[in-house]
C-alpha atoms as a PDB file:
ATOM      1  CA  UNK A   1     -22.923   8.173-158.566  1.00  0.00           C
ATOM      2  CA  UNK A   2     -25.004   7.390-162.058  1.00  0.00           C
ATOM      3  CA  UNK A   3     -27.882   6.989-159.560  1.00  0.00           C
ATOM      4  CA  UNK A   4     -27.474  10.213-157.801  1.00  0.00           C
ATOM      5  CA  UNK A   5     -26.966  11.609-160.809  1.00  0.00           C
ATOM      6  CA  UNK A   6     -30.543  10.377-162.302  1.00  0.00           C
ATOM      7  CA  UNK A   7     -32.011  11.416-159.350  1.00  0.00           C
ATOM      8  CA  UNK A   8     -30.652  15.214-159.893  1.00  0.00           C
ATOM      9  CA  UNK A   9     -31.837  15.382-163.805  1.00  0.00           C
ATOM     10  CA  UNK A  10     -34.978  14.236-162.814  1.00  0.00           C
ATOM     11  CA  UNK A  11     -35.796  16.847-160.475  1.00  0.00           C
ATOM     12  CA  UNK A  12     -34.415  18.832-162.657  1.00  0.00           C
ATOM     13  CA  UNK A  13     -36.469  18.237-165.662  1.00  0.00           C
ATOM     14  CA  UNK A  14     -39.448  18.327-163.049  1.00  0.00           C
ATOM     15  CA  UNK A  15     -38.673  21.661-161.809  1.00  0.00           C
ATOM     16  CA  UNK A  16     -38.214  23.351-165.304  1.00  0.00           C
ATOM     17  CA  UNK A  17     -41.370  23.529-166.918  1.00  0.00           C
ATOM     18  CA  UNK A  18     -43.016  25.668-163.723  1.00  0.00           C
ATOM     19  CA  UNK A  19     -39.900  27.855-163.477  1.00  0.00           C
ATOM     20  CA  UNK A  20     -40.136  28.149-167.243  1.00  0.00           C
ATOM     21  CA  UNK A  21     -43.313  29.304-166.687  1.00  0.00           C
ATOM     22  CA  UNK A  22     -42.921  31.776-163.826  1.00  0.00           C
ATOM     23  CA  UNK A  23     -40.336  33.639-166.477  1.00  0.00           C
ATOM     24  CA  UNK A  24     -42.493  34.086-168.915  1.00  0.00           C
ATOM     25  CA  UNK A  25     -44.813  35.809-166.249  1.00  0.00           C
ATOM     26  CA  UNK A  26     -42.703  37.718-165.061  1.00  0.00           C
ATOM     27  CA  UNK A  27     -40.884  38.998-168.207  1.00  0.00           C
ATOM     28  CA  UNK A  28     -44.056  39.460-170.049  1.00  0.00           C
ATOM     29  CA  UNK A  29     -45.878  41.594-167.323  1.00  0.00           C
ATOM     30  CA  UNK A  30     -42.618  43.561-166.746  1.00  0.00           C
ATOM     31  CA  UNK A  31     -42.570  44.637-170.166  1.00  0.00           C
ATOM     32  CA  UNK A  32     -46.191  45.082-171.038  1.00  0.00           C
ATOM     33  CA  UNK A  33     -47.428  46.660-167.820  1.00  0.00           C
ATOM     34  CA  UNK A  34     -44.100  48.484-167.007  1.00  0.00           C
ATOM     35  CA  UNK A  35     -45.729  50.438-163.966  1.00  0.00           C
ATOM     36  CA  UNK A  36     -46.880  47.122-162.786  1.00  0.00           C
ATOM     37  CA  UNK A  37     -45.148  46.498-159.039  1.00  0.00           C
ATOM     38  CA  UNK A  38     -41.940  44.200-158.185  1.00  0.00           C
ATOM     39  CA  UNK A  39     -43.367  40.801-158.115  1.00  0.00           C
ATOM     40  CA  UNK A  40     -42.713  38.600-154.996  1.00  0.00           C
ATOM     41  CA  UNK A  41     -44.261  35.295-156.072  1.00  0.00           C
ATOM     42  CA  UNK A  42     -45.458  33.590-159.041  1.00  0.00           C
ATOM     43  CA  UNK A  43     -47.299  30.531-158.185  1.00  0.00           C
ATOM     44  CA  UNK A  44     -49.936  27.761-159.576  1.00  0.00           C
ATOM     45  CA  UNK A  45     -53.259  28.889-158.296  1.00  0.00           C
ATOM     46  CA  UNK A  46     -56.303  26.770-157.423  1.00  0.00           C
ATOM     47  CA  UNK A  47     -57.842  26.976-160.854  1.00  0.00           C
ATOM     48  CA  UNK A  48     -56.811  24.894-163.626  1.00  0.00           C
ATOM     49  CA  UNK A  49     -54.148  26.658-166.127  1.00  0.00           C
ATOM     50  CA  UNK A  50     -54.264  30.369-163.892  1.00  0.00           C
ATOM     51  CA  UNK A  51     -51.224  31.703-162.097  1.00  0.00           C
ATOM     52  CA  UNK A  52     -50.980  33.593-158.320  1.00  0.00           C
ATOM     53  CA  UNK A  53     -49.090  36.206-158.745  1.00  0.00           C
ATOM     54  CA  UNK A  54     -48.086  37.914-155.852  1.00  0.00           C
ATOM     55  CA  UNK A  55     -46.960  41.548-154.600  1.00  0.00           C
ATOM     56  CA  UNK A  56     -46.769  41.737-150.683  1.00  0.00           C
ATOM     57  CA  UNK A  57     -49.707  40.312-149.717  1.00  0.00           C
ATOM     58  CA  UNK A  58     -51.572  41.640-152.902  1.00  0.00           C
ATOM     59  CA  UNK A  59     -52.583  38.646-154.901  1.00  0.00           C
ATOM     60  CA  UNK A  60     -53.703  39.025-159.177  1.00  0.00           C
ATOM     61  CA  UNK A  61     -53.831  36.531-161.097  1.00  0.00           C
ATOM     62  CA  UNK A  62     -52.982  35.625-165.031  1.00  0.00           C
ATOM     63  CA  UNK A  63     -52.554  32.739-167.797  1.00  0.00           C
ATOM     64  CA  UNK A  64     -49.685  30.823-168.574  1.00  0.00           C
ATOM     65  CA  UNK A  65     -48.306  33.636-170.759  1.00  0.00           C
ATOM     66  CA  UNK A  66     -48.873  36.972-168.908  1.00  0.00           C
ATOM     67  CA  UNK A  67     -51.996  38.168-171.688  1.00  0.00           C
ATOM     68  CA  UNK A  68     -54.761  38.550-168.931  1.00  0.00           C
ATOM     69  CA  UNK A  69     -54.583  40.383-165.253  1.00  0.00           C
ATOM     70  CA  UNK A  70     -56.990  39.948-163.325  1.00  0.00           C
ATOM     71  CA  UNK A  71     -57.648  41.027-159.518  1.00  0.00           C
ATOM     72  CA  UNK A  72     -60.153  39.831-157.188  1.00  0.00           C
ATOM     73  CA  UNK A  73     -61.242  36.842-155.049  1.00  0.00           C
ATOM     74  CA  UNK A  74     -61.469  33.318-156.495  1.00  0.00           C
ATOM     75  CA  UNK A  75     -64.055  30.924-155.399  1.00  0.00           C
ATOM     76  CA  UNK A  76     -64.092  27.306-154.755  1.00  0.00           C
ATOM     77  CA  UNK A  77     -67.354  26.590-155.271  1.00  0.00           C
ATOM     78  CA  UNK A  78     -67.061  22.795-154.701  1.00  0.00           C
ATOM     79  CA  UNK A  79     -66.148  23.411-151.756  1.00  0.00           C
ATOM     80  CA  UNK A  80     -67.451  26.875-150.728  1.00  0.00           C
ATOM     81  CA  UNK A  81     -64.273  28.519-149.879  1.00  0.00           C
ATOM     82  CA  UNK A  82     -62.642  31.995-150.626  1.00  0.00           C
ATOM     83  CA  UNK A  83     -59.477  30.647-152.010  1.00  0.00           C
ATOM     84  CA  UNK A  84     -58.072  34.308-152.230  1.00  0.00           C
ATOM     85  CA  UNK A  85     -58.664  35.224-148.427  1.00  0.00           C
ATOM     86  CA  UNK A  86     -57.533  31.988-147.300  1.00  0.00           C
ATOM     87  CA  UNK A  87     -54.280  32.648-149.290  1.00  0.00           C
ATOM     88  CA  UNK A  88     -54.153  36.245-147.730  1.00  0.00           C
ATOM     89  CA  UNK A  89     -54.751  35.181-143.771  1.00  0.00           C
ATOM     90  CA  UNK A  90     -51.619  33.036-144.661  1.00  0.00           C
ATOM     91  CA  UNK A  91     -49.810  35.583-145.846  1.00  0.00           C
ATOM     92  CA  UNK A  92     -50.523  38.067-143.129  1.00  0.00           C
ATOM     93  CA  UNK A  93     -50.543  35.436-139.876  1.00  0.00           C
ATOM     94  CA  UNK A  94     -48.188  36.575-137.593  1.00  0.00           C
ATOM     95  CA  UNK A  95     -45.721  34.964-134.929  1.00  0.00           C
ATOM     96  CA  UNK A  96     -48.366  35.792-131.569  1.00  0.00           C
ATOM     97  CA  UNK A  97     -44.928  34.722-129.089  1.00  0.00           C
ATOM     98  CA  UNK A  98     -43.046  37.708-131.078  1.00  0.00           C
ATOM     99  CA  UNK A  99     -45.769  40.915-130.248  1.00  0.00           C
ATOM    100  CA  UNK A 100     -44.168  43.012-127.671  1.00  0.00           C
ATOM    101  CA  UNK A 101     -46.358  42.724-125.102  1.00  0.00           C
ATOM    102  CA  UNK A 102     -44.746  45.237-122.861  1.00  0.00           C
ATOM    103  CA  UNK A 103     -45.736  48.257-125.748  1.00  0.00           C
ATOM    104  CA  UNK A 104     -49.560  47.331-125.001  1.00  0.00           C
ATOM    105  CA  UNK A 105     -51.930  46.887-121.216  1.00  0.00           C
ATOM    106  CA  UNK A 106     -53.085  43.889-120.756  1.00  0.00           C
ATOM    107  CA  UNK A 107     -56.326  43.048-119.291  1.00  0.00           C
ATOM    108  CA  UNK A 108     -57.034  39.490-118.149  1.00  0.00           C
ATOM    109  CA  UNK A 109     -60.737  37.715-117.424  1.00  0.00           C
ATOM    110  CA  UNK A 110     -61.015  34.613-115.790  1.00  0.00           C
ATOM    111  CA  UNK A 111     -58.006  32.052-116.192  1.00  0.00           C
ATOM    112  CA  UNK A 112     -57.135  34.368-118.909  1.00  0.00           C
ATOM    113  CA  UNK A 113     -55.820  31.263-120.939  1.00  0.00           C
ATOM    114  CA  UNK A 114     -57.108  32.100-124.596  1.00  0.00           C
ATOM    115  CA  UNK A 115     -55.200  34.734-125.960  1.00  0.00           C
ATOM    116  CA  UNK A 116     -56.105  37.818-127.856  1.00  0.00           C
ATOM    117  CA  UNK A 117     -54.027  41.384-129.392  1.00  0.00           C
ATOM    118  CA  UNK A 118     -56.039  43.711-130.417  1.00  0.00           C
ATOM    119  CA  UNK A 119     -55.099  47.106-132.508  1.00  0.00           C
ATOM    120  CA  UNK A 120     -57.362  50.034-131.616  1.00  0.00           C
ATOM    121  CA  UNK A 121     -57.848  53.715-132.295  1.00  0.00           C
ATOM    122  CA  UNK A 122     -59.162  55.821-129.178  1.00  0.00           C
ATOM    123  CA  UNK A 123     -61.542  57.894-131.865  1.00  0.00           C
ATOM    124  CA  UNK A 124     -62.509  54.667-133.725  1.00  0.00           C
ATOM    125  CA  UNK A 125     -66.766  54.283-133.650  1.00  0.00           C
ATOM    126  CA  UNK A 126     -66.120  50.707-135.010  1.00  0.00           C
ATOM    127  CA  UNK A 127     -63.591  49.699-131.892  1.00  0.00           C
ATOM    128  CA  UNK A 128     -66.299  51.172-129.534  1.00  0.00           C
ATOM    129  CA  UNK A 129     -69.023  48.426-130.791  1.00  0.00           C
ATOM    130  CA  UNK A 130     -66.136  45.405-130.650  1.00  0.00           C
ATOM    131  CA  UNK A 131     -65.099  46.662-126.671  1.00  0.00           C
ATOM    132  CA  UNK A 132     -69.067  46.186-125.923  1.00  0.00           C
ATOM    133  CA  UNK A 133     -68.964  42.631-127.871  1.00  0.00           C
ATOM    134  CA  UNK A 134     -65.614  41.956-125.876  1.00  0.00           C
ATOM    135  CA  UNK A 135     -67.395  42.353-122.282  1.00  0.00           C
ATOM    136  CA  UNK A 136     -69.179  38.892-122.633  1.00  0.00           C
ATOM    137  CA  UNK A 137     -65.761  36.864-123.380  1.00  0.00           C
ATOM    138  CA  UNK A 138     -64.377  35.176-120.514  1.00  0.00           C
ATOM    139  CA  UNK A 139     -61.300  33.490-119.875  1.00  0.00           C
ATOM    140  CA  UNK A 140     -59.164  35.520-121.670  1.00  0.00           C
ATOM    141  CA  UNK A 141     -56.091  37.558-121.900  1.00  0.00           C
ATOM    142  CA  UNK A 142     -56.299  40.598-124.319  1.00  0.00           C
ATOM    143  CA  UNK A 143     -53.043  42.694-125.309  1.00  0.00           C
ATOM    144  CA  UNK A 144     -54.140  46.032-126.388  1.00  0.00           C
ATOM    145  CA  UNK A 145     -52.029  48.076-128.607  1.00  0.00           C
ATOM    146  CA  UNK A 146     -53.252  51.931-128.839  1.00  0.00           C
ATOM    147  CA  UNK A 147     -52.918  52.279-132.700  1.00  0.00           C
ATOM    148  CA  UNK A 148     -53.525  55.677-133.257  1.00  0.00           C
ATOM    149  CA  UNK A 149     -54.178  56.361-137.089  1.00  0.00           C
ATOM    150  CA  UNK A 150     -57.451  58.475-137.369  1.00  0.00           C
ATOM    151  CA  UNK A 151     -55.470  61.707-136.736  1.00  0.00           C
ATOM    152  CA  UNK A 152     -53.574  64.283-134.162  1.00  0.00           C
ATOM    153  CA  UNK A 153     -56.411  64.078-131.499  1.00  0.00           C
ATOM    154  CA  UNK A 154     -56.219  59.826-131.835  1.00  0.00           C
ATOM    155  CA  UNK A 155     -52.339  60.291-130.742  1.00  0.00           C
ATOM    156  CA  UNK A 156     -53.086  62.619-128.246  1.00  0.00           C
ATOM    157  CA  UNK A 157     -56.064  60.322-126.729  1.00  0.00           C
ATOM    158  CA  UNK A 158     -53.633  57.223-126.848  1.00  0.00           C
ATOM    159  CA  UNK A 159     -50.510  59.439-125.315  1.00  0.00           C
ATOM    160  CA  UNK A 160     -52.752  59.928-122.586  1.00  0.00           C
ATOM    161  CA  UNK A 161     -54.418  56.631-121.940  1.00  0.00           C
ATOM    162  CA  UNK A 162     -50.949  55.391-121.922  1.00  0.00           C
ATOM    163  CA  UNK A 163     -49.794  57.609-119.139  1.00  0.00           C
ATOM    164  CA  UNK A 164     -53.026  57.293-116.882  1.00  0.00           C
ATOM    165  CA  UNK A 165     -52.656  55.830-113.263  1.00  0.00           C
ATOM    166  CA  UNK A 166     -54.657  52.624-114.827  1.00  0.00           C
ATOM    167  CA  UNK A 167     -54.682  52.933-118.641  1.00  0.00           C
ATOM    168  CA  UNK A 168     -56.753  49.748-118.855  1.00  0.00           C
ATOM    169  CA  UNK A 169     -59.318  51.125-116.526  1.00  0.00           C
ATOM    170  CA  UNK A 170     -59.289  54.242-118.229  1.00  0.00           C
ATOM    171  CA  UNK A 171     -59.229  53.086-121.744  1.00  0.00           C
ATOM    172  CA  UNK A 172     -62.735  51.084-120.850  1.00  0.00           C
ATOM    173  CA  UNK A 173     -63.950  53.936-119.151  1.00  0.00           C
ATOM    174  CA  UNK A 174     -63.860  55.976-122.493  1.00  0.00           C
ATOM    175  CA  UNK A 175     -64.596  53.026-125.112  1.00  0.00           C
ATOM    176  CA  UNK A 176     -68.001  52.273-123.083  1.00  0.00           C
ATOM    177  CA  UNK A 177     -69.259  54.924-120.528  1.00  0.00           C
ATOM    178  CA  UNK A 178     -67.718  58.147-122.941  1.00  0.00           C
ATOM    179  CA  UNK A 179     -66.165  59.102-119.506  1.00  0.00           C
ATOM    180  CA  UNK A 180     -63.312  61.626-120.766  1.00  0.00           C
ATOM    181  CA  UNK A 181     -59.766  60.502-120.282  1.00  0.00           C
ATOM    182  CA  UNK A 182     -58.106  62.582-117.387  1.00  0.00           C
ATOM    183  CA  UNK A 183     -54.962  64.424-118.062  1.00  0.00           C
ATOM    184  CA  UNK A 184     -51.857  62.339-117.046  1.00  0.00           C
ATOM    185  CA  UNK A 185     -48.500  63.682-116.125  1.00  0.00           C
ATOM    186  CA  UNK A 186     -46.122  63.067-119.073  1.00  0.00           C
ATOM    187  CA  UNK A 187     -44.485  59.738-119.503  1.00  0.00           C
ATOM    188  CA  UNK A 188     -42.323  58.036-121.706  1.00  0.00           C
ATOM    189  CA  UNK A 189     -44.853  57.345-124.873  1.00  0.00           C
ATOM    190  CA  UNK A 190     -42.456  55.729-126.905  1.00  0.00           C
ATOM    191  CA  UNK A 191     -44.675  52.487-127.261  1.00  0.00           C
ATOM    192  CA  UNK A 192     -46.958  54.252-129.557  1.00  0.00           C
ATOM    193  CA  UNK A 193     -44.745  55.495-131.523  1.00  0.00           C
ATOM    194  CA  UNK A 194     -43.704  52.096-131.854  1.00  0.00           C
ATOM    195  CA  UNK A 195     -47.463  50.285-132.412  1.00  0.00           C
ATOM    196  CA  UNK A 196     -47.749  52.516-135.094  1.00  0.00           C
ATOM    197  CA  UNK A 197     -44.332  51.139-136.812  1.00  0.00           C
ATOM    198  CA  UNK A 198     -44.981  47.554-135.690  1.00  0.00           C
ATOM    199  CA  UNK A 199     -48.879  48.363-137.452  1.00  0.00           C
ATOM    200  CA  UNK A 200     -47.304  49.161-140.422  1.00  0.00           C
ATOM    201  CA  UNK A 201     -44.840  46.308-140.673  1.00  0.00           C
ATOM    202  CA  UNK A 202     -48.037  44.267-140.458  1.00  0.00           C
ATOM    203  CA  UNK A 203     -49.906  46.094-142.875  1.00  0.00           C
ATOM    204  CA  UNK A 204     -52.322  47.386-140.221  1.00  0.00           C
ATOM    205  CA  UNK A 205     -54.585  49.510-142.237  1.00  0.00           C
ATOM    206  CA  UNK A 206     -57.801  49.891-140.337  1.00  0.00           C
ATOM    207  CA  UNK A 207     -59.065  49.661-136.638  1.00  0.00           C
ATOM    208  CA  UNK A 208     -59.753  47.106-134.727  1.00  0.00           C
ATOM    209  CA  UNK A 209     -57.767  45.037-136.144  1.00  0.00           C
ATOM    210  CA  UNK A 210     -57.307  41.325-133.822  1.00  0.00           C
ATOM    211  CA  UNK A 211     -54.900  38.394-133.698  1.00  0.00           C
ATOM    212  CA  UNK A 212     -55.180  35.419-132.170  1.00  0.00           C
ATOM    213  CA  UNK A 213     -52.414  32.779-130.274  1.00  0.00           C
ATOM    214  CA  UNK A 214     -52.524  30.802-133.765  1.00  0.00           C
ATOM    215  CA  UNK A 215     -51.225  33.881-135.745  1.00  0.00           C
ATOM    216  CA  UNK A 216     -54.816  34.592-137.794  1.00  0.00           C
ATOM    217  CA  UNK A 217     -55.962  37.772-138.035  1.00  0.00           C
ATOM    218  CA  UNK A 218     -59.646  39.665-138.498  1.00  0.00           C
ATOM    219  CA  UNK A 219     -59.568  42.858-139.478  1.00  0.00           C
ATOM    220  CA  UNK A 220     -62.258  44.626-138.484  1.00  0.00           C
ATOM    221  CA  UNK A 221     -65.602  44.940-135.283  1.00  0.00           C
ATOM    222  CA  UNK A 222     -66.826  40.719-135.077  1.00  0.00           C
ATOM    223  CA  UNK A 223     -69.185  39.904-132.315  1.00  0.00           C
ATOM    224  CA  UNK A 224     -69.010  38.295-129.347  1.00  0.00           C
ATOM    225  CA  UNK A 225     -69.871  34.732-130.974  1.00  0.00           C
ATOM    226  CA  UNK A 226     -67.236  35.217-133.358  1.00  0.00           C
ATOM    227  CA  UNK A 227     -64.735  36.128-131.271  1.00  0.00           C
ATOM    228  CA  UNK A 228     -65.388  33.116-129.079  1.00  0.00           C
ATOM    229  CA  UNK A 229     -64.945  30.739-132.788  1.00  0.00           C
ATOM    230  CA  UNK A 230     -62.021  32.393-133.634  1.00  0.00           C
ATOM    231  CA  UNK A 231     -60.559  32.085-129.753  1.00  0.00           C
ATOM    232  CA  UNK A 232     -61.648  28.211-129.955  1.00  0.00           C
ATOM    233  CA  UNK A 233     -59.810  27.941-133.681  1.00  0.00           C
ATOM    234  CA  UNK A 234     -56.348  29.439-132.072  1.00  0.00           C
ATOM    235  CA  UNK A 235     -56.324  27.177-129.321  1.00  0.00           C
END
């Protein structure tokens, strides 16, 4: 029991200083920047004496006593690595098993083996350039979710895409050939109603937006050869 007991105190006395720490953070920033968000996390960071502090997936950092905010990315230059957008794929990597598939048309190429969602807006120029990049992968399944965020005419485009006879033949018709997308009796469009609230769970804020089977995710038009890293990464 004395053992166990040493044991305890020791983690104990480990664990204080850091928690110590975080409660100065915290109860210095609450009172000098009152309009400052709910913090989530307070955390060591990679640099020597500076502390993470995180709100959602919003990452500032400060000094042991709260004096100094700062926001913005911080570099490893050792090693040549964004430490700050490493930290934030982490924090916005996803579960790939737990998309629901059945609120998105699948297209498959190939053995379709690799595994790719992507998040697009019908009126989105950007999505246009990554469906031309996309053309060239091979061997791959792609779940796309209409995401329609750019406006009334977006929802429209993606309520009707959804209801075509063949919304992924339809959806490629108007991402690369401009070919208008034909009228569609009505159908139940619940699943973009849906993408939108799933887009804003994950903090979807711009189009395209991909995931891959290993839960990363790029926001924003990559090209073909970086879709085929990132594919090769998640598998």
């Amino acid at each position: 029991m004395l053992k166990a007991a040493s044991i305890i105190l020791a983690c104990l006395a480990t664990a204080s200083p850091a928690h110590a720490q975080e409660s100065i953070i915290r109860k210095n920033l609450a009172e000098r920047v009152p309009q400052f968000p709910k913090i989530d996390e307070v955390r060591k960071s990679g640099m020597p004496g500076v502390y993470e502090v995180r709100v959602g997936t919003d990452l500032f950092y400060t000094d042991p006593k709260g004096d100094y905010l700062l926001q913005g990315d911080m570099l490893d230059t050792r090693q040549r690595k964004n430490l700050t957008a490493e930290r934030v794929a982490k924090l916005t990597a996803i579960d790939f098993a737990s998309l629901p598939t059945a609120d998105a048309f699948t297209i498959v190429r190939g053995n379709g083996q690799r595994k790719l969602a992507v998040f697009e807006d019908p009126n989105c120029g950007y999505c246009k350039h990554f469906e031309k990049e996309l053309q060239s992968i091979d061997n791959v399944t792609i779940h796309l979710y209409l995401y329609p965020i750019l406006g009334a005419d977006s929802v429209d485009k993606s309520n009707r895409l959804w209801c075509a006879k063949d919304p992924a033949a339809a959806w490629q018709d108007w991402m690369l050939r401009d070919k208008a997308i034909p009228a569609a009796a009505g159908c139940d469009t619940g699943a973009i109603t849906r993408n939108v609230a799933l887009g804003r769970k994950y903090k979807i804020t711009g189009t395209p937006t991909l995931f891959f089977a290993d839960g990363s995710r790029v926001p924003g038009a990559i090209d073909a050869a970086q879709i085929e890293k990132q594919l090769s990464a998640a598998r």
